[in-house]
N, C-alpha and C. Protein backbone atom coordinates (compact mmCIF):
# COMPACT_ATOMS: atom_id res chain seq x y z
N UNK A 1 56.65 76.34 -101.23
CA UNK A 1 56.22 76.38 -102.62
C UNK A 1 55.89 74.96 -103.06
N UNK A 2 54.69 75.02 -103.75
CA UNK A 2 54.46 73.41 -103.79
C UNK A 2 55.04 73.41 -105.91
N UNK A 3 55.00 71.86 -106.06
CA UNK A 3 55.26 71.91 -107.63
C UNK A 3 54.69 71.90 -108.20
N UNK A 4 54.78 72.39 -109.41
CA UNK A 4 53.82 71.99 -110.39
C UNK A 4 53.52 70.84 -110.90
N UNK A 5 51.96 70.37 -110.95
CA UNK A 5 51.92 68.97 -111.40
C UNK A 5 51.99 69.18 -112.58
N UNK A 6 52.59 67.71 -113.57
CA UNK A 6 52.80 67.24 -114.65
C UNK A 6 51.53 67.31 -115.20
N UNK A 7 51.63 68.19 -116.69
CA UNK A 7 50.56 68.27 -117.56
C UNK A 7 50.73 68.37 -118.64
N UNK A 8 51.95 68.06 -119.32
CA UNK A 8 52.26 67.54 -120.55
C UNK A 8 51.94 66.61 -121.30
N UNK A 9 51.41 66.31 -122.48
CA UNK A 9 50.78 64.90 -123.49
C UNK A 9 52.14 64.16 -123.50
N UNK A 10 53.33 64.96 -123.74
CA UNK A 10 54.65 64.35 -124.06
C UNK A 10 55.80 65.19 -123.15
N UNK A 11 56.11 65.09 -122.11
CA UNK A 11 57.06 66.13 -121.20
C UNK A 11 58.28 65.65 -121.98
N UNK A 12 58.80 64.32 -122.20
CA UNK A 12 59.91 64.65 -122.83
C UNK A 12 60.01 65.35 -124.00
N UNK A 13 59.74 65.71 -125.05
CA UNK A 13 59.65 66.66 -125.91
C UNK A 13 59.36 68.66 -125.39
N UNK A 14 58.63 68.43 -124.37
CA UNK A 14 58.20 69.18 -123.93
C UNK A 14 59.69 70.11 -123.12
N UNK A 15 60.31 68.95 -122.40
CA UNK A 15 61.54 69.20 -121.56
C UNK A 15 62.64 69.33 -122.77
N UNK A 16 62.70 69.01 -123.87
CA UNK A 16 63.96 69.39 -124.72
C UNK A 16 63.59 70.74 -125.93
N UNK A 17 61.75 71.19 -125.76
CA UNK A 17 61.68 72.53 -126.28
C UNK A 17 62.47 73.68 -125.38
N UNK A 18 62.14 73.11 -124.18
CA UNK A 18 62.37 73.74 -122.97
C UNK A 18 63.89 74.37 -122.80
N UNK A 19 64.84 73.08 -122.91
CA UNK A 19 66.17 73.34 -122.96
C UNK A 19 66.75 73.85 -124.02
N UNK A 20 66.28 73.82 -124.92
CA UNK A 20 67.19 74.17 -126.22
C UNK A 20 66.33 76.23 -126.31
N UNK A 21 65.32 76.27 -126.00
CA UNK A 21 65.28 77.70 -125.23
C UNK A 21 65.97 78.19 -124.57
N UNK A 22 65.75 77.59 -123.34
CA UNK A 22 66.73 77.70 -121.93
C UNK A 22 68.63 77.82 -122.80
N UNK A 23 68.92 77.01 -123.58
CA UNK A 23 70.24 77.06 -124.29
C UNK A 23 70.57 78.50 -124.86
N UNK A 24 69.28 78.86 -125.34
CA UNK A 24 69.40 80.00 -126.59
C UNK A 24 69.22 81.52 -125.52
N UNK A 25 68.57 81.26 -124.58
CA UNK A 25 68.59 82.41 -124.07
C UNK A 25 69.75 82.84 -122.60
N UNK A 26 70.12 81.44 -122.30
CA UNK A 26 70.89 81.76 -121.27
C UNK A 26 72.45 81.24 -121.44
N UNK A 27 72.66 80.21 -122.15
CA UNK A 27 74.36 80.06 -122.90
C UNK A 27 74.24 78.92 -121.89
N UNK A 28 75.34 78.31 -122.26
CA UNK A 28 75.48 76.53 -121.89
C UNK A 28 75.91 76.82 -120.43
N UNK A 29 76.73 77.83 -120.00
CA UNK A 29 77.14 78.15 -118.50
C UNK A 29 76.15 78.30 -117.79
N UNK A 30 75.02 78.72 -118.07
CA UNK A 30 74.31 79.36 -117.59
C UNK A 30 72.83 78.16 -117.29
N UNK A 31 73.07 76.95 -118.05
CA UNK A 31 72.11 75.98 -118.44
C UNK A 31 72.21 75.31 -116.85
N UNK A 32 70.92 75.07 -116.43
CA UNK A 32 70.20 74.07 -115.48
C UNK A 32 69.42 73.12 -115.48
N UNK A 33 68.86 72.05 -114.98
CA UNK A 33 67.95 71.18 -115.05
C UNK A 33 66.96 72.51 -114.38
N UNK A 34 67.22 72.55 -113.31
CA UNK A 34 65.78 73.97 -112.69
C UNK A 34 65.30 74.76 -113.75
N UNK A 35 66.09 75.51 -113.99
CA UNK A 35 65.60 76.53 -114.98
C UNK A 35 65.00 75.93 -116.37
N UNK A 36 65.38 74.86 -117.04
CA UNK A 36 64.83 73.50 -117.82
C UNK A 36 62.94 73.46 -117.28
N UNK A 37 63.01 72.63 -115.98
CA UNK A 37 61.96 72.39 -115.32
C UNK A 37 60.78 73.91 -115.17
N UNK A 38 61.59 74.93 -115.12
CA UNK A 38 60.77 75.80 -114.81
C UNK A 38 60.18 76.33 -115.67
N UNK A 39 61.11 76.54 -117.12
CA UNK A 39 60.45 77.18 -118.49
C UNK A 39 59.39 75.90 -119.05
N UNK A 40 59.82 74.69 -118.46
CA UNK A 40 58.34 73.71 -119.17
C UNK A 40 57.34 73.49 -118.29
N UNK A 41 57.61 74.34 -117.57
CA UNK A 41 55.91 74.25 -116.60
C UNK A 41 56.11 72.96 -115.80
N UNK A 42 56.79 72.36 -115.66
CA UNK A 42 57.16 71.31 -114.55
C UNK A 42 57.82 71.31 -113.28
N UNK A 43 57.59 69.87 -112.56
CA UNK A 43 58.37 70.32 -111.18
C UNK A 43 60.37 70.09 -111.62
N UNK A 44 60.81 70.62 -110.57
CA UNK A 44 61.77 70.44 -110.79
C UNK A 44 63.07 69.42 -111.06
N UNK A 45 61.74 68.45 -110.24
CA UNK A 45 62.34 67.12 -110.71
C UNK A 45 62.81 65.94 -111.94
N UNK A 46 61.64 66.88 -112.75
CA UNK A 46 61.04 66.24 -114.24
C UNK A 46 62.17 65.76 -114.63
N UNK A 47 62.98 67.09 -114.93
CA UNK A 47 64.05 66.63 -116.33
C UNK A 47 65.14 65.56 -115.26
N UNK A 48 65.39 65.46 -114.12
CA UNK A 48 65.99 64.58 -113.75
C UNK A 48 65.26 63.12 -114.10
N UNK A 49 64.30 63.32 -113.97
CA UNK A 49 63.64 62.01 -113.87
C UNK A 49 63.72 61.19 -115.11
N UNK A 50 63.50 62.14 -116.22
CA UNK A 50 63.81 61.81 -117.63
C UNK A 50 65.35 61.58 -118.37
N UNK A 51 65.77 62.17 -117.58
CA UNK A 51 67.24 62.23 -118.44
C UNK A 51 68.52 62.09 -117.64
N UNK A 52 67.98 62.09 -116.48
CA UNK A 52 69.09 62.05 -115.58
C UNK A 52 70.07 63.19 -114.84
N UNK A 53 70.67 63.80 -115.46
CA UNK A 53 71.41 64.87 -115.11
C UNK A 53 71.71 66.10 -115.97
N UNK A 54 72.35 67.03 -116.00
CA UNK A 54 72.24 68.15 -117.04
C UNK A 54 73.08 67.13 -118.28
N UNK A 55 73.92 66.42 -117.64
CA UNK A 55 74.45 66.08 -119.49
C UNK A 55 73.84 64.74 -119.99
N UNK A 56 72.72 64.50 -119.08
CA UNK A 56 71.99 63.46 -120.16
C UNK A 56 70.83 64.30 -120.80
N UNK A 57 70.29 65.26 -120.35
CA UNK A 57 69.19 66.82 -120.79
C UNK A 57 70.07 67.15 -122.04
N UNK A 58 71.24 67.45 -121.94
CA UNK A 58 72.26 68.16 -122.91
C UNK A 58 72.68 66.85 -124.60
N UNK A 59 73.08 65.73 -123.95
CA UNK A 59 72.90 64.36 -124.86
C UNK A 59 71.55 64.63 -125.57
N UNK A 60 70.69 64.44 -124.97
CA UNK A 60 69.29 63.72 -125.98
C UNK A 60 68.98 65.34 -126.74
N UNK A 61 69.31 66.90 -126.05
CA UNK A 61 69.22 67.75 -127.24
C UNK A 61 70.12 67.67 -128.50
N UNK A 62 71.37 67.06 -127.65
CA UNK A 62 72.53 67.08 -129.37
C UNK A 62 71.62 66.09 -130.20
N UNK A 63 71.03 65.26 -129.84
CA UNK A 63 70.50 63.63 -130.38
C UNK A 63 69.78 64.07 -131.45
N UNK A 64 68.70 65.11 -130.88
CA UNK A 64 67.73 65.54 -131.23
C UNK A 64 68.10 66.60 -132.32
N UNK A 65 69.07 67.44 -132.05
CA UNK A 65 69.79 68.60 -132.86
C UNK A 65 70.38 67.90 -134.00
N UNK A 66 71.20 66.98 -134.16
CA UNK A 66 71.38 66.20 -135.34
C UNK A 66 70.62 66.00 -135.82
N UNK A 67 69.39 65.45 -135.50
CA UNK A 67 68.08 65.10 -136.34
C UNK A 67 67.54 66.64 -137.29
N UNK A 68 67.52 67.25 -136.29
CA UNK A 68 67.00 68.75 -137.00
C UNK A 68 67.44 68.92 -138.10
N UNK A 69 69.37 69.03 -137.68
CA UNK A 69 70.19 69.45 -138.24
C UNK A 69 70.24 68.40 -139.92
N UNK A 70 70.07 67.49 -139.58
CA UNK A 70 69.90 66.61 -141.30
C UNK A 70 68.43 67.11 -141.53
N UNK A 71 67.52 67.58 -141.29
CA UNK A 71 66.25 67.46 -141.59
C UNK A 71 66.40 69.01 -142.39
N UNK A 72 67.00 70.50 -141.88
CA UNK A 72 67.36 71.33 -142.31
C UNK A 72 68.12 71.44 -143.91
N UNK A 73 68.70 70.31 -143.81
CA UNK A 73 69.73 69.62 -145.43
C UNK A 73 68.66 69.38 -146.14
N UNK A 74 67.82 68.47 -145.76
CA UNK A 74 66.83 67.91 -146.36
C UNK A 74 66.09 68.85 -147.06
N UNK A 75 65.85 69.83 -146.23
CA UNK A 75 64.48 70.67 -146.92
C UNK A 75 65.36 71.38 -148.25
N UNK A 76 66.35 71.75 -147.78
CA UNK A 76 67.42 71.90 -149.28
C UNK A 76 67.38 71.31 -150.05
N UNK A 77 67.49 70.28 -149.95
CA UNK A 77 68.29 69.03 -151.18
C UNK A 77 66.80 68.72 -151.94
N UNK A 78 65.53 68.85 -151.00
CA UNK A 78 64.10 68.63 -151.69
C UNK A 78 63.90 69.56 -153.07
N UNK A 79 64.83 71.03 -152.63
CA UNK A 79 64.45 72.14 -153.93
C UNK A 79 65.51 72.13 -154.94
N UNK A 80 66.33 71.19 -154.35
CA UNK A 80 67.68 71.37 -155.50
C UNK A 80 67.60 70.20 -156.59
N UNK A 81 68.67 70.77 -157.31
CA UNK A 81 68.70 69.52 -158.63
C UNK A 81 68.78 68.05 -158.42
N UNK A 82 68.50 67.14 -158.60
CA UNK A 82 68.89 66.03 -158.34
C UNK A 82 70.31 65.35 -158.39
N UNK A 83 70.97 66.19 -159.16
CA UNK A 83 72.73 65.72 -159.49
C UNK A 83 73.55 65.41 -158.25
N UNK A 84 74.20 64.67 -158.09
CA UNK A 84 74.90 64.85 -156.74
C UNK A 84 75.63 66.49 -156.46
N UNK A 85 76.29 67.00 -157.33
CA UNK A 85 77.03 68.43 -156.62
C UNK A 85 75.83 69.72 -156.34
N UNK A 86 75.05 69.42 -156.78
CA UNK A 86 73.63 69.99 -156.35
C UNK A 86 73.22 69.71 -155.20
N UNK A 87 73.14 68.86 -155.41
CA UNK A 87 72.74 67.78 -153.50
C UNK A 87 73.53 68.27 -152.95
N UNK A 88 75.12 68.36 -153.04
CA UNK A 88 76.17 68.49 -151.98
C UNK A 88 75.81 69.79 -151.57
N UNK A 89 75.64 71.08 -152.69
CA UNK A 89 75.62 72.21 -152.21
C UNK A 89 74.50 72.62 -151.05
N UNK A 90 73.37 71.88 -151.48
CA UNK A 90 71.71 72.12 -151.11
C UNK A 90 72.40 71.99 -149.66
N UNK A 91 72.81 70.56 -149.28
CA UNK A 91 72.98 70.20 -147.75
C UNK A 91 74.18 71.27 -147.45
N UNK A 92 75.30 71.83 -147.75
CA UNK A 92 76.24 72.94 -147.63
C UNK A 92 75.03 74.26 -147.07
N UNK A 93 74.31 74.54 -148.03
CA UNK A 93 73.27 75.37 -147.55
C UNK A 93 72.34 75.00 -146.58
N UNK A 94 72.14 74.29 -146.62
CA UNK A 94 71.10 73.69 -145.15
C UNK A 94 71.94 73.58 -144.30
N UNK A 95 73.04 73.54 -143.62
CA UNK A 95 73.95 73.59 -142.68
C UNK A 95 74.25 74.76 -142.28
N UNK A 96 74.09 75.88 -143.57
CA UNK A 96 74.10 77.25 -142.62
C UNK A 96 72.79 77.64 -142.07
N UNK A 97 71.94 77.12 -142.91
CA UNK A 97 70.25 77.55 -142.06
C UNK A 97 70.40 77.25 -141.32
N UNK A 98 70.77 76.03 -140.88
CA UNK A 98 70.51 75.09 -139.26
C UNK A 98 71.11 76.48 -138.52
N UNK A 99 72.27 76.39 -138.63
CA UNK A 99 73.33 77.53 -137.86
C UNK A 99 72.74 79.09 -137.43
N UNK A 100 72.01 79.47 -139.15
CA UNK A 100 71.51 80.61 -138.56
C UNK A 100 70.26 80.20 -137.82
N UNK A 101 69.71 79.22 -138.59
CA UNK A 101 68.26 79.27 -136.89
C UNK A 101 68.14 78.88 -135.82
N UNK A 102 69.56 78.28 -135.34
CA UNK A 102 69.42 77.55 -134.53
C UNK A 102 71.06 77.80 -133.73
N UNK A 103 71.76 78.53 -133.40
CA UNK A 103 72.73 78.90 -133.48
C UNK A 103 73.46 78.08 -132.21
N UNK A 104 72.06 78.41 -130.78
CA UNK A 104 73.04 77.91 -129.47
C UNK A 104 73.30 76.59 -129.89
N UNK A 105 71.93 75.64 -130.59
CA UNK A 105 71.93 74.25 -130.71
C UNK A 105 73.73 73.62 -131.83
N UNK A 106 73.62 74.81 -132.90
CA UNK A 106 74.60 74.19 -133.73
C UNK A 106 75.90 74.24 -132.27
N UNK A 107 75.90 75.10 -131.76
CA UNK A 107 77.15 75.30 -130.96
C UNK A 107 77.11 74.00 -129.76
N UNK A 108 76.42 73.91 -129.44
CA UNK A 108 75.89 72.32 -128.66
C UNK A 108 76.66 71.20 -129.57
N UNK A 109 76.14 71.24 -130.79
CA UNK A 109 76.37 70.16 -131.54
C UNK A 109 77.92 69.86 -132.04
N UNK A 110 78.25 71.14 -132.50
CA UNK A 110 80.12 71.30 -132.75
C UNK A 110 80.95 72.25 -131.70
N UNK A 111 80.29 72.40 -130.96
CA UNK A 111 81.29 72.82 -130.09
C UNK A 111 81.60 73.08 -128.59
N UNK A 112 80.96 72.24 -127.91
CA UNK A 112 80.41 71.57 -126.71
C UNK A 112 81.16 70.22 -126.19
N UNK A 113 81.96 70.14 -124.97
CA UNK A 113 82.04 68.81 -124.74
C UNK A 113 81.44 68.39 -123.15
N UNK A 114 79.73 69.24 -123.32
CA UNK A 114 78.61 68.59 -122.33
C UNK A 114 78.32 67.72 -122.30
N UNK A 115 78.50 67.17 -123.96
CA UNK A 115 77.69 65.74 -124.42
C UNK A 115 78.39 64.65 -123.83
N UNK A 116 77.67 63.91 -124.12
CA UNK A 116 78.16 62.00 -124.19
C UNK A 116 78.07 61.61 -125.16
N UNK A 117 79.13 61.40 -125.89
CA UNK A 117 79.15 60.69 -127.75
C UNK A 117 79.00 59.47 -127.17
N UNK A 118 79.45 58.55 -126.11
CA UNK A 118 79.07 57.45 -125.46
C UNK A 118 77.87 56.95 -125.79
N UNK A 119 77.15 58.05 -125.34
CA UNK A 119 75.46 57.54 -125.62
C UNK A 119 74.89 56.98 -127.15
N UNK A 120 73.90 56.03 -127.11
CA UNK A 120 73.96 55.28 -128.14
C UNK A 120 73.27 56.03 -129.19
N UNK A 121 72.12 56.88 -128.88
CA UNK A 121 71.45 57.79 -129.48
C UNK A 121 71.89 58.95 -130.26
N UNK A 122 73.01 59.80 -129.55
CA UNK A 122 73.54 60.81 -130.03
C UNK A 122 74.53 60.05 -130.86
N UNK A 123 74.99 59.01 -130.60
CA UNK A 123 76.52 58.41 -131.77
C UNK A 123 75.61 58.19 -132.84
N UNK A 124 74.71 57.48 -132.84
CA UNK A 124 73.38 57.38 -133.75
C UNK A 124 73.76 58.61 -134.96
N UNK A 125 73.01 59.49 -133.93
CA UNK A 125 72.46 60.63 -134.72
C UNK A 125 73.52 61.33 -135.60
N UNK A 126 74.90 61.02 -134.59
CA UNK A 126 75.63 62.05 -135.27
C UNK A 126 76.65 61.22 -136.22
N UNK A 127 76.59 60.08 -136.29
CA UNK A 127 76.99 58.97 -137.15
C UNK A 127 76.29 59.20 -138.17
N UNK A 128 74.91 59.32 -138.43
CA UNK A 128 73.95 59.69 -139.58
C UNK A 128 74.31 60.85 -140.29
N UNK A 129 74.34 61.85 -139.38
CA UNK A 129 74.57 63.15 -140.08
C UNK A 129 76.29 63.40 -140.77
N UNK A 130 77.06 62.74 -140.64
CA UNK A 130 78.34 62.21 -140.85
C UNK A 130 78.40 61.74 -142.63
N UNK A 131 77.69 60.48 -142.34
CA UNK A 131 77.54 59.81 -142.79
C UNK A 131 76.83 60.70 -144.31
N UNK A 132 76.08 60.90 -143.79
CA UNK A 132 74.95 61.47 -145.04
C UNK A 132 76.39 62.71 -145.80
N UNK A 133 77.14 63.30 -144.87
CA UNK A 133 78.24 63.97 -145.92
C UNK A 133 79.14 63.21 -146.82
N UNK A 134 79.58 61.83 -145.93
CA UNK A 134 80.51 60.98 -146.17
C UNK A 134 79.69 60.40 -148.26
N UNK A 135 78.62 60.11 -148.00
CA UNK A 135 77.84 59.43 -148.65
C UNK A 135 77.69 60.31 -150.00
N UNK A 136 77.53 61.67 -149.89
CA UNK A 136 77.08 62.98 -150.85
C UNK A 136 78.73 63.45 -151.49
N UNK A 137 79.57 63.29 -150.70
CA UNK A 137 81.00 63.60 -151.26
C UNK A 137 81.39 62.53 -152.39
N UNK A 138 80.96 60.89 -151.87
CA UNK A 138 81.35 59.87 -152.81
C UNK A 138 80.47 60.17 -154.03
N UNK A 139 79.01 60.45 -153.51
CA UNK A 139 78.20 60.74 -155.14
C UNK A 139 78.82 61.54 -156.03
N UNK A 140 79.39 62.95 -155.49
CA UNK A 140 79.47 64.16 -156.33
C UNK A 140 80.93 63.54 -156.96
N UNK A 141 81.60 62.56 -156.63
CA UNK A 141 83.23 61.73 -157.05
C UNK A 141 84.28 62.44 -156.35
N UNK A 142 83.71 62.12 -155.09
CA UNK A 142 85.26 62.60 -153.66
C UNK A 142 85.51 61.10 -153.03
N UNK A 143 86.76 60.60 -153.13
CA UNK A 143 87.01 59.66 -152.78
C UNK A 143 87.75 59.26 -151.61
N UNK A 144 88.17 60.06 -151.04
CA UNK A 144 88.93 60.60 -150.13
C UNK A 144 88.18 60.83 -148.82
N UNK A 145 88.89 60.47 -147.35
CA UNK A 145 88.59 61.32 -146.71
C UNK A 145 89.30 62.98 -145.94
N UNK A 146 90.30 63.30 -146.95
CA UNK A 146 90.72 65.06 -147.64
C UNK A 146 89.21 65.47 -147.65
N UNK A 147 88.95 64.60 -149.05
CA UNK A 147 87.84 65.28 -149.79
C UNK A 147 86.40 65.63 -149.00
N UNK A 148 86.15 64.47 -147.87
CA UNK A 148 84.86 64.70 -147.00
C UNK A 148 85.06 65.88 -146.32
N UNK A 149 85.87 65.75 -146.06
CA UNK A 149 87.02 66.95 -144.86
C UNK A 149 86.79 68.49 -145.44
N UNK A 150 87.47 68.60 -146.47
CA UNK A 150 87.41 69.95 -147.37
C UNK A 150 85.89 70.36 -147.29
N UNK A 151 84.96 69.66 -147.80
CA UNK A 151 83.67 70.30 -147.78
C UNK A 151 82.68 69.83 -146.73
N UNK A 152 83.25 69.45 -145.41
CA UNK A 152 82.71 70.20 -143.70
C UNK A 152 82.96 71.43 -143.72
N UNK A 153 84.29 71.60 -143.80
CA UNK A 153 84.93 72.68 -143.41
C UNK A 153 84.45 73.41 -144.25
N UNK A 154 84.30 73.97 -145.40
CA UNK A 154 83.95 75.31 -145.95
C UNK A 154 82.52 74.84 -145.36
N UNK A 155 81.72 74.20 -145.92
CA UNK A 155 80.09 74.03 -145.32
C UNK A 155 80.30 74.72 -143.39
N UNK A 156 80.84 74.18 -142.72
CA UNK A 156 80.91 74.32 -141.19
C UNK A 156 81.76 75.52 -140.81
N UNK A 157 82.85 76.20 -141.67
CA UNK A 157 83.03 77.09 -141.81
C UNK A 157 82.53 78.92 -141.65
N UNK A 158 81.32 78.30 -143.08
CA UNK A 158 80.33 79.33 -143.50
C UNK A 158 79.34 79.47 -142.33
N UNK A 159 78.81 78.38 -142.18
CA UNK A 159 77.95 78.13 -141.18
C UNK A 159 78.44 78.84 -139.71
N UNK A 160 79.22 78.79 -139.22
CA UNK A 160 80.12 79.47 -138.17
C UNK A 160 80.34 80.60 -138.00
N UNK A 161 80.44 81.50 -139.31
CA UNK A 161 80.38 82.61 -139.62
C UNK A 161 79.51 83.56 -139.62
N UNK A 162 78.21 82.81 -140.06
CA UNK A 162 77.37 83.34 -140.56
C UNK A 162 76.59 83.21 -139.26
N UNK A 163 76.33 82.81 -138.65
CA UNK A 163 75.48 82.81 -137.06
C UNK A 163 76.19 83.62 -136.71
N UNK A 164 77.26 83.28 -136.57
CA UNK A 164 77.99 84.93 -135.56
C UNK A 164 78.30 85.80 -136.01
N UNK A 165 77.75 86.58 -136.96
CA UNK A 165 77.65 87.42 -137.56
C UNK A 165 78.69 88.10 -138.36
N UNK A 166 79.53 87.67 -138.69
CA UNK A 166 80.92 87.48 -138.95
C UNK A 166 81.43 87.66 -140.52
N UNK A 167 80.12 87.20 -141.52
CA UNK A 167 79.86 87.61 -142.79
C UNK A 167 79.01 88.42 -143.43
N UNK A 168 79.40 89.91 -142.64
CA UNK A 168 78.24 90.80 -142.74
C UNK A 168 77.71 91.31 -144.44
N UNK A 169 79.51 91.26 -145.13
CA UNK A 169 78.77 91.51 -146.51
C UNK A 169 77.98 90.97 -147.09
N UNK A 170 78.30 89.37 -146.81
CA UNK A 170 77.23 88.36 -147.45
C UNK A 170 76.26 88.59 -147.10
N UNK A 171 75.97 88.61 -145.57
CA UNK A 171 74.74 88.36 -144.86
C UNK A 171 74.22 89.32 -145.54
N UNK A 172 74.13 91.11 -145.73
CA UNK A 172 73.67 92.03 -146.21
C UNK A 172 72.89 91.70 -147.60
N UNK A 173 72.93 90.82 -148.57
CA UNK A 173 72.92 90.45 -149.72
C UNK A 173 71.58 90.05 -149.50
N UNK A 174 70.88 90.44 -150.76
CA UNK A 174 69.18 89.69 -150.68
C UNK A 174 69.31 88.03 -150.47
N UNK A 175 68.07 87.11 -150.08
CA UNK A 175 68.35 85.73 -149.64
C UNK A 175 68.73 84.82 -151.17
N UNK A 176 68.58 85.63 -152.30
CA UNK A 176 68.83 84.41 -153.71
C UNK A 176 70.37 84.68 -153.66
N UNK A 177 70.37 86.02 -153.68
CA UNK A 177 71.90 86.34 -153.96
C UNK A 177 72.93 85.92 -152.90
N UNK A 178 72.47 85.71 -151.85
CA UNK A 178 73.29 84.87 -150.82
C UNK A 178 73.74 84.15 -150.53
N UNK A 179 72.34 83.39 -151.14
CA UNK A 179 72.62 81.95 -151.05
C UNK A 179 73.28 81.34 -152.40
N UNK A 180 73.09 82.36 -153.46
CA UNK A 180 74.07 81.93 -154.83
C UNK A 180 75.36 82.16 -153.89
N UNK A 181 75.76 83.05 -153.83
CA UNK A 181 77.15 83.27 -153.29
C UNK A 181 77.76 81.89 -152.57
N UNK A 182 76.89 81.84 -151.81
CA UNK A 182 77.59 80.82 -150.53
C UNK A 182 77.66 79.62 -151.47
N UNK A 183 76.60 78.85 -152.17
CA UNK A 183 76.52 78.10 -153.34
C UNK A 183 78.12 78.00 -153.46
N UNK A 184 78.34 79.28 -154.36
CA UNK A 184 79.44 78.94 -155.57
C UNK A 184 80.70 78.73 -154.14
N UNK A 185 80.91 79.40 -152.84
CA UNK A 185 81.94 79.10 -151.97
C UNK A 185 82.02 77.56 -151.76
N UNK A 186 80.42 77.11 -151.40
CA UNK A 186 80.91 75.92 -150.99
C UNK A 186 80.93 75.04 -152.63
N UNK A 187 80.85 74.81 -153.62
CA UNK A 187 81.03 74.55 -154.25
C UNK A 187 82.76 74.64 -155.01
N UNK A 188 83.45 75.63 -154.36
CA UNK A 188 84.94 75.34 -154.36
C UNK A 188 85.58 74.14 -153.57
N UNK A 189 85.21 73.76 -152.49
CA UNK A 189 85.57 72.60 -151.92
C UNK A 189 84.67 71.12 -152.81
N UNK A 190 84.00 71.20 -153.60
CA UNK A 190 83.66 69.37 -154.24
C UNK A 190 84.68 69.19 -155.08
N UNK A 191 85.19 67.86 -154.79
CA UNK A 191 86.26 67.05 -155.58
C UNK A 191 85.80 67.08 -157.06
């Protein structure tokens, strides 16, 4: 069998659509650099070549999944009020979107130890996304780190739930009324 030649504009991007597929359809046990290489139309060598081994493939998706994962907050916090406990909630709600759209990746991200927090990129990323809670708790007047703490957890909580299907009444609920709901939950945890 000969390989496929490289015909990607960008294979690395190309190789982490690839995996975070490969994640969603086959579960982290189940994850390969081959099977990686094979869903992006490459030889099998590619993703070694790029990333090194399955947990440097697995690193630069968390890297990358943090990025999403604040970018998901973002598109929240763009429609919400400007107040800080508005903000807090918006990103509370964008943390379960991430979750529901993205479910294997959130599980990569919190609950995976494939990664390398070592790596400078993923501490990066996930220092940012940290951070950006750390930062939204002090706005809304949480001074504490209780207080950062309390509203992960209901935010990461919900989020947890709600991918795994776990909050069926809610989930059942039209998307305003849902997302009011979850709103006013995570809105019990701001200082």
């Amino acid at each position: 069998m000969t390989e496929k030649p490289y015909h990607h504009g960008d294979l690395r991007s190309a190789l982490l659509a690839a995996a975070e597929a490969e994640l969603a359809d086959k579960g982290i046990e189940a994850f390969s650099l081959r099977s990686v290489a094979k869903r992006a139309g490459v030889s099998h060598a590619a993703p070694a070549h790029h990333f090194g081994d399955t947990q440097g493939l697995l690193t630069a998706l968390a890297a990358e999944g943090y990025r999403l994962f604040l970018a998901a907050q973002g598109q929240r916090e763009a429609k919400a009020a400007p107040d800080a406990r508005a903000q807090l909630v918006a990103a509370g709600l964008g943390y379960i979107d991430f979750a529901a759209q993205r479910p294997a990746l959130f599980r990569l991200l919190f609950g995976s130890n494939r990664t390398d927090y070592g790596n400078a990129d993923l501490s990066s990323a996930a220092n940012a996304a940290y951070a950006h809670l750390a930062d939204q708790v002090f706005a809304a007047g949480g001074r504490s780190v209780a207080e950062e703490a309390a509203v992960w957890a209901m935010a990461h909580g919900l989020a947890d739930l709600m991918a795994a299907g776990r909050l069926k009444p809610i989930a059942a609920f039209q998307p305003a009324d849902r997302d009011a709901m979850l709103a006013a939950i995570i809105a019990r945890a701001l200082p």
